[in-house]
N, C-alpha and C. Protein backbone atom coordinates (compact mmCIF):
# COMPACT_ATOMS: atom_id res chain seq x y z
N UNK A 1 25.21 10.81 32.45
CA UNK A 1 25.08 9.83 31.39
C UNK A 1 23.68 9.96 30.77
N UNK A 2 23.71 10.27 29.35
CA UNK A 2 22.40 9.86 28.94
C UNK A 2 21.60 8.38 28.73
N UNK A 3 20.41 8.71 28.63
CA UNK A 3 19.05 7.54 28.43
C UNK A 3 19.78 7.23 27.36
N UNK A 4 19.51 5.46 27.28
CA UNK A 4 20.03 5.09 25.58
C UNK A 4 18.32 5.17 25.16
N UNK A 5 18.11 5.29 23.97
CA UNK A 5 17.56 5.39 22.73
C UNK A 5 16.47 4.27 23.18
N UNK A 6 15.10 4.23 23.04
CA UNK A 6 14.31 3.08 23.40
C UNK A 6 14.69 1.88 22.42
N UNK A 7 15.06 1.99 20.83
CA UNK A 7 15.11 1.10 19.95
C UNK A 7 16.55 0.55 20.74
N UNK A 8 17.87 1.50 21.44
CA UNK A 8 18.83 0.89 21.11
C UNK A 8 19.23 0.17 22.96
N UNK A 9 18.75 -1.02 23.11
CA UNK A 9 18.51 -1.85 24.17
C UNK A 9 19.66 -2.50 24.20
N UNK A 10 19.96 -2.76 25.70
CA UNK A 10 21.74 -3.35 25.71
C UNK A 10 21.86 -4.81 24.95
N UNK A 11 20.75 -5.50 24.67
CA UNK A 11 20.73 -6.42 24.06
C UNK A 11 20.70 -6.09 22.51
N UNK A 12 20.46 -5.36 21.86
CA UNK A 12 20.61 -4.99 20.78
C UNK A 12 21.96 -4.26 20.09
N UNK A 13 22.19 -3.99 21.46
CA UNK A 13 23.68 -2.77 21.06
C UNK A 13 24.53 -4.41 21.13
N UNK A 14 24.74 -5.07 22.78
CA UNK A 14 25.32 -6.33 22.33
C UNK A 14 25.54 -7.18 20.65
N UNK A 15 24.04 -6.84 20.38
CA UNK A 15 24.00 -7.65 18.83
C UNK A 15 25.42 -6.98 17.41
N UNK A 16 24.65 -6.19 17.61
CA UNK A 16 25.67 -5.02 16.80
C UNK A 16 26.82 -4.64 17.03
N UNK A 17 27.58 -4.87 18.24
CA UNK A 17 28.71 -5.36 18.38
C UNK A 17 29.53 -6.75 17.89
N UNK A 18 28.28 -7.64 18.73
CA UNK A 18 29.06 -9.04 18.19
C UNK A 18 29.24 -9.43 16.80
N UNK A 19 28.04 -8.58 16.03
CA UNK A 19 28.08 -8.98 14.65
C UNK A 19 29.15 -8.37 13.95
N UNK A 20 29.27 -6.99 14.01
CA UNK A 20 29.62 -5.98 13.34
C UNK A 20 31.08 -5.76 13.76
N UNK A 21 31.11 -5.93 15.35
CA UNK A 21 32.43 -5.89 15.89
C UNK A 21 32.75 -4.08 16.08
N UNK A 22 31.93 -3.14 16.14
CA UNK A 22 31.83 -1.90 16.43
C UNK A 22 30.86 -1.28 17.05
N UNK A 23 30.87 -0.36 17.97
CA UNK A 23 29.36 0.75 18.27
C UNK A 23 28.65 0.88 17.14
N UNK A 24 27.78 1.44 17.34
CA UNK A 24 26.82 2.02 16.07
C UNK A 24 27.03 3.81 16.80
N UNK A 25 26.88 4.75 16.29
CA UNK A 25 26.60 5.66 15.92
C UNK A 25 25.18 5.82 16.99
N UNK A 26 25.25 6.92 18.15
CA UNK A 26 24.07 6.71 18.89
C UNK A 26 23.09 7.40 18.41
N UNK A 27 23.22 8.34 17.52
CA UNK A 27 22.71 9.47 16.81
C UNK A 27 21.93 8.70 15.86
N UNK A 28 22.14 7.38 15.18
CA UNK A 28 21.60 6.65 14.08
C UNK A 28 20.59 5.38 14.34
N UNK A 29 19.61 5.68 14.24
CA UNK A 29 18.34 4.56 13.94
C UNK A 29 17.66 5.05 15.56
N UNK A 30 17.61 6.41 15.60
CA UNK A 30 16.64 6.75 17.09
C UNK A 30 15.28 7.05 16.15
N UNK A 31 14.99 6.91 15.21
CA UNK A 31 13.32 6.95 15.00
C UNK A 31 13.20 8.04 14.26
N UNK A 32 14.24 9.17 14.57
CA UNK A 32 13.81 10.84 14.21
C UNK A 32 13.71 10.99 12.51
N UNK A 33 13.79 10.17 11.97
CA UNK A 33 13.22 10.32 9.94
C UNK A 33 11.81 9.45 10.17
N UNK A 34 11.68 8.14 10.75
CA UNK A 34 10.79 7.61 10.85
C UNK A 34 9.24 8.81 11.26
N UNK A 35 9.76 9.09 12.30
CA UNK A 35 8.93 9.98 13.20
C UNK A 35 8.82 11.74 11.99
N UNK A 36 9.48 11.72 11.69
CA UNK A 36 9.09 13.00 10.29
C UNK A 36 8.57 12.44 9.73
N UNK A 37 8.76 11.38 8.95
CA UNK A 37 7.89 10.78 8.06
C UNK A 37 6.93 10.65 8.32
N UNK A 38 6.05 10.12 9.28
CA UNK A 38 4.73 9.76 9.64
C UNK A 38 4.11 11.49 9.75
N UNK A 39 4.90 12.30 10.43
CA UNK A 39 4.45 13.69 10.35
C UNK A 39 3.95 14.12 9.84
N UNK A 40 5.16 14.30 8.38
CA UNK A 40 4.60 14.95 6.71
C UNK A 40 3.41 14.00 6.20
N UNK A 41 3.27 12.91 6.72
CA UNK A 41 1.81 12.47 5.74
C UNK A 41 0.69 12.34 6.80
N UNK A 42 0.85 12.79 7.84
CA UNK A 42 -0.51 12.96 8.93
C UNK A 42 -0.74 14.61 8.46
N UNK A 43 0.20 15.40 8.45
CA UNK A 43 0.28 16.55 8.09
C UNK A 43 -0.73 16.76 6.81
N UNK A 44 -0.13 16.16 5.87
CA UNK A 44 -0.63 16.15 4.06
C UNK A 44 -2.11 15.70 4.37
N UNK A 45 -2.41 14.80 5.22
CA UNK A 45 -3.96 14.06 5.23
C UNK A 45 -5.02 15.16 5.89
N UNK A 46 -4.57 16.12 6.75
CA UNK A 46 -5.20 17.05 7.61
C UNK A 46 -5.08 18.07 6.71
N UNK A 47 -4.19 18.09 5.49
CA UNK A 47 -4.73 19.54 5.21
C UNK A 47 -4.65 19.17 3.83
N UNK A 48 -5.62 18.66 2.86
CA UNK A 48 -5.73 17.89 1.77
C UNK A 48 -5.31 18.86 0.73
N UNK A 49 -4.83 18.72 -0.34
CA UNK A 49 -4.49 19.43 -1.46
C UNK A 49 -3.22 20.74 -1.22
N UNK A 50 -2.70 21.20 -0.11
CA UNK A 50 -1.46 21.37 0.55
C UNK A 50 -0.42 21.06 0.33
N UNK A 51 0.81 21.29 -0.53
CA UNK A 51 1.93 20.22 -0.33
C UNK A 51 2.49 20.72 0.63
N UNK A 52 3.20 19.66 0.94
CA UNK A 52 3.60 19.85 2.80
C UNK A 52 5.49 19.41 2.44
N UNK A 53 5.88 20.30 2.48
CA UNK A 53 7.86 20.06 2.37
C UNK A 53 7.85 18.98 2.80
N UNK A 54 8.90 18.28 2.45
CA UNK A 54 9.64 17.05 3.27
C UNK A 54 11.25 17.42 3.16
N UNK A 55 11.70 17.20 5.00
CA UNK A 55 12.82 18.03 5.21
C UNK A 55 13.20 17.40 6.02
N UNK A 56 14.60 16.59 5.88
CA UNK A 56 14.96 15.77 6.94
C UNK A 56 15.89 16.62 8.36
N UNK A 57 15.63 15.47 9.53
CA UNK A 57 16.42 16.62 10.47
C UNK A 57 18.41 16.58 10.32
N UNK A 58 18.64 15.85 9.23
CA UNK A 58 20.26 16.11 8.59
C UNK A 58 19.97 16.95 7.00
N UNK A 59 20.56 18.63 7.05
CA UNK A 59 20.40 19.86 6.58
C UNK A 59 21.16 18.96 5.32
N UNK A 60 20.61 18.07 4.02
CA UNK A 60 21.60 17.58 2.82
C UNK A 60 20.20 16.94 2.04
N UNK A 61 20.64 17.12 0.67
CA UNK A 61 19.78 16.91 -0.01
C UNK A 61 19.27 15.74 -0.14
N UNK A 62 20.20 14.71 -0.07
CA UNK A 62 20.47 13.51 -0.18
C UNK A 62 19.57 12.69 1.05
N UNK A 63 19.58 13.18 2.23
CA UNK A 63 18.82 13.06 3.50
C UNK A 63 17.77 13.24 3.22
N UNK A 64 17.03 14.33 2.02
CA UNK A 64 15.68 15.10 2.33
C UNK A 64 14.99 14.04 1.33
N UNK A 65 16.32 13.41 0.15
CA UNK A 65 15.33 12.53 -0.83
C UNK A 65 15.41 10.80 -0.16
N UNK A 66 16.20 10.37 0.86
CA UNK A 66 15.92 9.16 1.47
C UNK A 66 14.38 9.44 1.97
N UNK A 67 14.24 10.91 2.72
CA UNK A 67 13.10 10.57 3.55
C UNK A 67 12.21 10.59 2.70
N UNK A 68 12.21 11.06 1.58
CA UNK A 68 10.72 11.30 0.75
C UNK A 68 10.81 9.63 0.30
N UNK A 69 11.84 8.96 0.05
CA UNK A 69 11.24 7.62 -0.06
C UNK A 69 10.63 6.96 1.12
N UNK A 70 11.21 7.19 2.23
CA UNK A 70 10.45 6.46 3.26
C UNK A 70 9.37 7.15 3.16
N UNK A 71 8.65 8.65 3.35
CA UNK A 71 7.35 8.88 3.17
C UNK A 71 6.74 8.09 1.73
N UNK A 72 7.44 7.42 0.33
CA UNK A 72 6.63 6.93 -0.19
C UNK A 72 6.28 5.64 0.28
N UNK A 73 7.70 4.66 0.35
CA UNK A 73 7.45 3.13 1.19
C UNK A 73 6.04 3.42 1.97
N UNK A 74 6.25 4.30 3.45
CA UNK A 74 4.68 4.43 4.25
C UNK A 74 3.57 4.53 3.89
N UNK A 75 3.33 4.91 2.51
CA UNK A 75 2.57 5.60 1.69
C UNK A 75 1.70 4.04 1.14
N UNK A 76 2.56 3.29 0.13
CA UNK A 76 2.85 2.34 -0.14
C UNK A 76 2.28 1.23 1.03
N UNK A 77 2.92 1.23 2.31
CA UNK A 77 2.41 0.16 3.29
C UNK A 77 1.21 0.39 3.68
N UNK A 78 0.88 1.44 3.95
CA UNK A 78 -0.04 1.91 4.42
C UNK A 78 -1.51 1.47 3.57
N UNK A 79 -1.06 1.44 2.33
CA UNK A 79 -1.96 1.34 1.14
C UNK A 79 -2.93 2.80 1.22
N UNK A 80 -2.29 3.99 1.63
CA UNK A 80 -3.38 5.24 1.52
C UNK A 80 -3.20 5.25 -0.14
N UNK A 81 -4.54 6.01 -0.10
CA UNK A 81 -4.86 6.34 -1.65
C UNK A 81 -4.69 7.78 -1.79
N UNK A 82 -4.67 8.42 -3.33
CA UNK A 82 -5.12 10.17 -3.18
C UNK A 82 -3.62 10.75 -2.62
N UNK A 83 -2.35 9.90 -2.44
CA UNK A 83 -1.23 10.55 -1.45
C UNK A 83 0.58 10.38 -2.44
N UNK A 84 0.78 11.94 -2.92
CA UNK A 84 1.51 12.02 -4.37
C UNK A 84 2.67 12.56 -3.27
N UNK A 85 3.82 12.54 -3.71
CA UNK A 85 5.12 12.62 -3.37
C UNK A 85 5.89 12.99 -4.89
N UNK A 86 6.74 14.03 -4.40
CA UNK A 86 7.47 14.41 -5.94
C UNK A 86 8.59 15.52 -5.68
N UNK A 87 9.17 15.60 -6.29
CA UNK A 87 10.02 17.02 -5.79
C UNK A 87 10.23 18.01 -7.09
N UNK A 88 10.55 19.17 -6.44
CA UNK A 88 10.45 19.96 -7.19
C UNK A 88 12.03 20.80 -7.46
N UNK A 89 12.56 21.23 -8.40
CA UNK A 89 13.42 22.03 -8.91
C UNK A 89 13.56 23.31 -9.25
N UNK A 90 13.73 24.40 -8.90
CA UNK A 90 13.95 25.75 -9.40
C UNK A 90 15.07 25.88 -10.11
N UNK A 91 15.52 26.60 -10.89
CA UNK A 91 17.29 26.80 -11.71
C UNK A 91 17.86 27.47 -10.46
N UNK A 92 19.13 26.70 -10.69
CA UNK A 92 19.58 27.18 -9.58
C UNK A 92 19.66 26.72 -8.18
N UNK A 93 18.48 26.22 -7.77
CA UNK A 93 18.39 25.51 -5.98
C UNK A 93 18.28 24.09 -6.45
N UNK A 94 18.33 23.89 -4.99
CA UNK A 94 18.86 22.70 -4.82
C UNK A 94 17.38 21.96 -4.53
N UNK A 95 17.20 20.43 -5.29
CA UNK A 95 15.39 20.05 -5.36
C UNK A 95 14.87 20.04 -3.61
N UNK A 96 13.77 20.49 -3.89
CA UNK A 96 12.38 20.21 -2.80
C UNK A 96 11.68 19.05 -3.33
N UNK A 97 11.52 18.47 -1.76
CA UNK A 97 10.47 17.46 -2.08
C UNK A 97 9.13 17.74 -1.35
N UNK A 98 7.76 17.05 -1.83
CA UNK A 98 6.55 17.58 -1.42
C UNK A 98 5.59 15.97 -1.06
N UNK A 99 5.10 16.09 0.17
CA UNK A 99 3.73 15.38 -0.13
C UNK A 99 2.44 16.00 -0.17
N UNK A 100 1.58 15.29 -0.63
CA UNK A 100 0.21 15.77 -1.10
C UNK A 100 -0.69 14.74 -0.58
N UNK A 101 -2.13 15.34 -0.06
CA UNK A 101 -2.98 14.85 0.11
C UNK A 101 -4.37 14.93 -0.92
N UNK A 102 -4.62 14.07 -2.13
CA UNK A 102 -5.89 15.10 -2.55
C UNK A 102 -5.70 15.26 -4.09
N UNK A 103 -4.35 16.01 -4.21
CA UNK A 103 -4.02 16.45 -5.51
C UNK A 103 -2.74 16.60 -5.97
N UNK A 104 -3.00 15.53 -7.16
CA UNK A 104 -1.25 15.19 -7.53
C UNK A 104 -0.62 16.19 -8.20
N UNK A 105 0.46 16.31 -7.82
CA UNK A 105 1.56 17.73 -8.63
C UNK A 105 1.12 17.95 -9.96
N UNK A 106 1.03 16.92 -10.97
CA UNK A 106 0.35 16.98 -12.50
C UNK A 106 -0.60 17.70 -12.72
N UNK A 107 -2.20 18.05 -11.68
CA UNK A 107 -2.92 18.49 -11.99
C UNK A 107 -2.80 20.35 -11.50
């Protein structure tokens, strides 16, 4: 049997049952976008003017642009300054997203 999840506590899984009246998905809300997120912008701060991918650990585009909002929300809470988020397009592929430490995509 595996470890449950530190967030997902039998009192919590209880909750989400009684409310919801189903499991949750054990794979969902273990931290692992949270925990990228904080990555890519400790990452971006250590190596200033760098854009640093943002790439979620579910392979979909759609995944890679939730997390670039949570890297902005953090961004945002955090109140860091100097720290640009944006994505980028080639013809043809499918968008990249970037954070920056330093220097915004514009310049």
């Amino acid at each position: 049997m595996s470890k449950l999840n530190p967030l997902h506590t039998p009192e919590m899984i209880a909750y989400v049952i009684s409310t919801t009246g189903e499991y949750f998905d054990s794979k969902r809300g273990s931290g692992r976008s949270t925990a990228l997120a904080l990555h890519y912008i400790s990452d971006a701060i250590g190596h200033p003017r760098v854009p640093i991918r943002i790439k979620d650990h579910h392979d979909s585009v759609q995944a890679d642009r939730q997390l670039a909002e949570i890297v902005k929300m953090m961004i945002s809470k955090l109140e860091l300054k100097h720290m640009y988020v944006w994505d980028q397009v080639h013809q043809g592929d499918r968008p990249k997203f970037y954070v920056s430490f330093g220097k915004s995509p514009n310049r």
